[in-house]
Protein backbone atom coordinates (compact mmCIF):
# COMPACT_ATOMS: atom_id res chain seq x y z
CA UNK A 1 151.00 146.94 49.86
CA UNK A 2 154.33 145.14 51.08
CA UNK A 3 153.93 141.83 52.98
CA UNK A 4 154.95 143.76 56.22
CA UNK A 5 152.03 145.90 55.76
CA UNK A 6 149.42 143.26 54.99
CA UNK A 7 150.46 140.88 58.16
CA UNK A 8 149.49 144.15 59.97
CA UNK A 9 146.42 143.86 58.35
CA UNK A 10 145.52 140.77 59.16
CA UNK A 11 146.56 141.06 62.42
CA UNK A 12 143.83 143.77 62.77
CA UNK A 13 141.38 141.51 61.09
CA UNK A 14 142.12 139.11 63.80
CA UNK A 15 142.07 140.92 66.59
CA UNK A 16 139.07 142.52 65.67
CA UNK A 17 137.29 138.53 64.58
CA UNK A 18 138.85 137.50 68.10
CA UNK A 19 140.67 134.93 66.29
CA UNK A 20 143.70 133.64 68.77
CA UNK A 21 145.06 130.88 66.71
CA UNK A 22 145.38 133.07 63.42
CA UNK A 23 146.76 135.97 65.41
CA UNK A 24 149.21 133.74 67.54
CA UNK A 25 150.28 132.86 64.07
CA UNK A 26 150.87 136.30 63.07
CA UNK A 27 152.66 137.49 65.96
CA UNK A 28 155.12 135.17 66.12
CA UNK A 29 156.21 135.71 62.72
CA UNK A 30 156.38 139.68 63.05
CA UNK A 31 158.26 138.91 66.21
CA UNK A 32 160.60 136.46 63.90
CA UNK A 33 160.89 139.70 61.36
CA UNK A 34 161.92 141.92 64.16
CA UNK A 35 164.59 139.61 64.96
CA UNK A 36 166.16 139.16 62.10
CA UNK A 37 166.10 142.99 61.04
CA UNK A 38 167.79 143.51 64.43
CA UNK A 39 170.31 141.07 63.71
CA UNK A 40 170.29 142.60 59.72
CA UNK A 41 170.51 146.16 61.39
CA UNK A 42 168.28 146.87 58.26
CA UNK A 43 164.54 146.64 57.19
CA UNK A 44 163.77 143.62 55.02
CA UNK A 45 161.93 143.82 51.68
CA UNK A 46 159.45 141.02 50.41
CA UNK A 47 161.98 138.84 49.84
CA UNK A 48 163.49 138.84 53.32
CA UNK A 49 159.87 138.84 54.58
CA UNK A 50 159.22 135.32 52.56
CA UNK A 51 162.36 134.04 53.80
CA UNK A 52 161.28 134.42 57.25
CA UNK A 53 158.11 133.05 56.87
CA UNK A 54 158.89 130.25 55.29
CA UNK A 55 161.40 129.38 57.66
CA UNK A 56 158.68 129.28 60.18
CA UNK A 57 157.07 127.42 58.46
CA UNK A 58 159.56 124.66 58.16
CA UNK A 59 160.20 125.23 61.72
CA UNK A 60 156.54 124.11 62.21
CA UNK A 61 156.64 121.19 60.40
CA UNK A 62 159.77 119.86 62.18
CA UNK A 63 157.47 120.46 65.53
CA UNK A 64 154.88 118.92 64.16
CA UNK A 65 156.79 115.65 63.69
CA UNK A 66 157.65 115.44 66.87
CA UNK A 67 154.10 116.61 68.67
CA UNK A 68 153.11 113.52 66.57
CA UNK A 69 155.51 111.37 67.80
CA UNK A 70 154.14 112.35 71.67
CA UNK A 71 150.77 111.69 70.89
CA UNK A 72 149.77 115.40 71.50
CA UNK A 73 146.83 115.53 69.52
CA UNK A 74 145.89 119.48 70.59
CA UNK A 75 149.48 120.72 70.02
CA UNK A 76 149.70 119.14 66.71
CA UNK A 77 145.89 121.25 65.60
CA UNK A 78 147.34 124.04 67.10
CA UNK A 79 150.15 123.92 64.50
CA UNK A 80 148.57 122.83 61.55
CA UNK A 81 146.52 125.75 61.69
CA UNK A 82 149.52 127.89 62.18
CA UNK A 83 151.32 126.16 59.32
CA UNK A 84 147.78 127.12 57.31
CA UNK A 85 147.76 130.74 57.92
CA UNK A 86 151.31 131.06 57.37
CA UNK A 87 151.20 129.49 54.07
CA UNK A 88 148.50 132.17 52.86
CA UNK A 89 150.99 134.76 53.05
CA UNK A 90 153.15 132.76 50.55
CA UNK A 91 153.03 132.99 46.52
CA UNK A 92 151.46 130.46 44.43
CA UNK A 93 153.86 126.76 45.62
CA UNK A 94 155.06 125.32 42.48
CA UNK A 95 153.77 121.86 41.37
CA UNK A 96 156.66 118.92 41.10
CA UNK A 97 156.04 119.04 36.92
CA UNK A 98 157.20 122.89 36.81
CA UNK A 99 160.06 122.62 39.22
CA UNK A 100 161.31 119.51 37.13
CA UNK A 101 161.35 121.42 34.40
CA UNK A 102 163.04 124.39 36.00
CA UNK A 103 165.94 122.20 37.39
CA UNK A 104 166.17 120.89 33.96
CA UNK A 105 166.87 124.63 32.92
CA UNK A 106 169.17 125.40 35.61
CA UNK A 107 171.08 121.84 34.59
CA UNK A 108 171.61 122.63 31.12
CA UNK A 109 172.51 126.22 32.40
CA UNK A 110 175.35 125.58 34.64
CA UNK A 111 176.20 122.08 32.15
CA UNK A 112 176.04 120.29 34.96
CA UNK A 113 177.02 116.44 34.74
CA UNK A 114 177.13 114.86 38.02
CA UNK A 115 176.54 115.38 41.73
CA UNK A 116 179.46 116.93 41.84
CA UNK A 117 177.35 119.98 40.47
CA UNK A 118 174.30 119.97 42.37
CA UNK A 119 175.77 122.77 44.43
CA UNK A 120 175.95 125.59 41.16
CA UNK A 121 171.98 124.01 40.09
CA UNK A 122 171.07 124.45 43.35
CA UNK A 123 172.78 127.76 43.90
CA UNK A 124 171.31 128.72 40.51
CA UNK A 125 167.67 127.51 41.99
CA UNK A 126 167.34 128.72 45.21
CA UNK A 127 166.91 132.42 44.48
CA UNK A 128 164.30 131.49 41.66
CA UNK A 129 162.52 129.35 43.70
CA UNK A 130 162.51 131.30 47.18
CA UNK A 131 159.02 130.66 48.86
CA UNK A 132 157.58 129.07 45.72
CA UNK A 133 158.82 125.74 46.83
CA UNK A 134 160.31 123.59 49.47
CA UNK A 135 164.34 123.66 49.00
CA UNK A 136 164.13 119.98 50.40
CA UNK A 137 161.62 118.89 47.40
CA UNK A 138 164.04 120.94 45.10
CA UNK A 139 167.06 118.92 46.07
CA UNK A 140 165.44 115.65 45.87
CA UNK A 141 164.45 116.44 41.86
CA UNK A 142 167.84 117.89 41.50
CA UNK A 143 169.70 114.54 42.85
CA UNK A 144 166.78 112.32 41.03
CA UNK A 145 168.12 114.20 37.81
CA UNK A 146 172.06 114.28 38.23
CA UNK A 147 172.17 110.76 40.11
């Protein structure tokens, strides 16, 4: 079963346990999918799937920063949870010890020497790492390692 297929079926499942925060969650990232195969003109595959997701995702968190900020204490539950059942739909996230050791990898890889090369490690990263781990924690380790 492709991740298309099994948001469907959790949709179902949550329709069916009257759940409206976990299918809220769903539905707006099928709608997100829909978009961006419209603006693909193509289906996506897993990988296009995870992208999307975990785009959301970080679109979430951003909100949730903010909601914070305004002291909007229901707002910021309501997006935590979403945030939640978004991140079940993800693979396994990498700890900090076995990225580390995959930038070292990609480092010795491209020979990179300064920060003048982060852009070829993290070009070499990215697609390795997509939805197994925050690009933003990636780049930190990469700079901590280069700098």
């Amino acid at each position: 079963m492709n991740l298309k297929e099994r948001l469907n079926e959790e949709m179902k499942r949550a329709m069916k346990a009257k759940d409206k925060g976990r299918l809220s969650a769903i539905r707006l990232v099928r709608g997100a999918i829909r978009d961006k195969e419209i603006d693909d003109q193509g289906e996506l595959d897993d990988d296009g799937v995870l992208e999307v997701i975990a785009s959301q995702i970080k679109k979430r968190k951003d909100a949730l920063e903010q909601l914070r900020k305004s002291g909007r204490k229901e707002l910021v539950e309501a997006e935590e949870e979403q945030i939640q059942v978004l991140q079940e739909f993800l693979p396994a996230q990498l700890s900090e010890a076995e990225i580390e050791a995959l930038v070292a990898q990609a480092i010795e890889e491209t020979k990179a020497t300064s920060m003048r090369d982060m852009g070829k490690v993290m070009g070499k990263l990215v697609p390795q790492l997509r939805g197994r781990a925050d690009n933003s924690v990636v780049s930190q380790i990469v700079r901590r390692k280069l700098g």
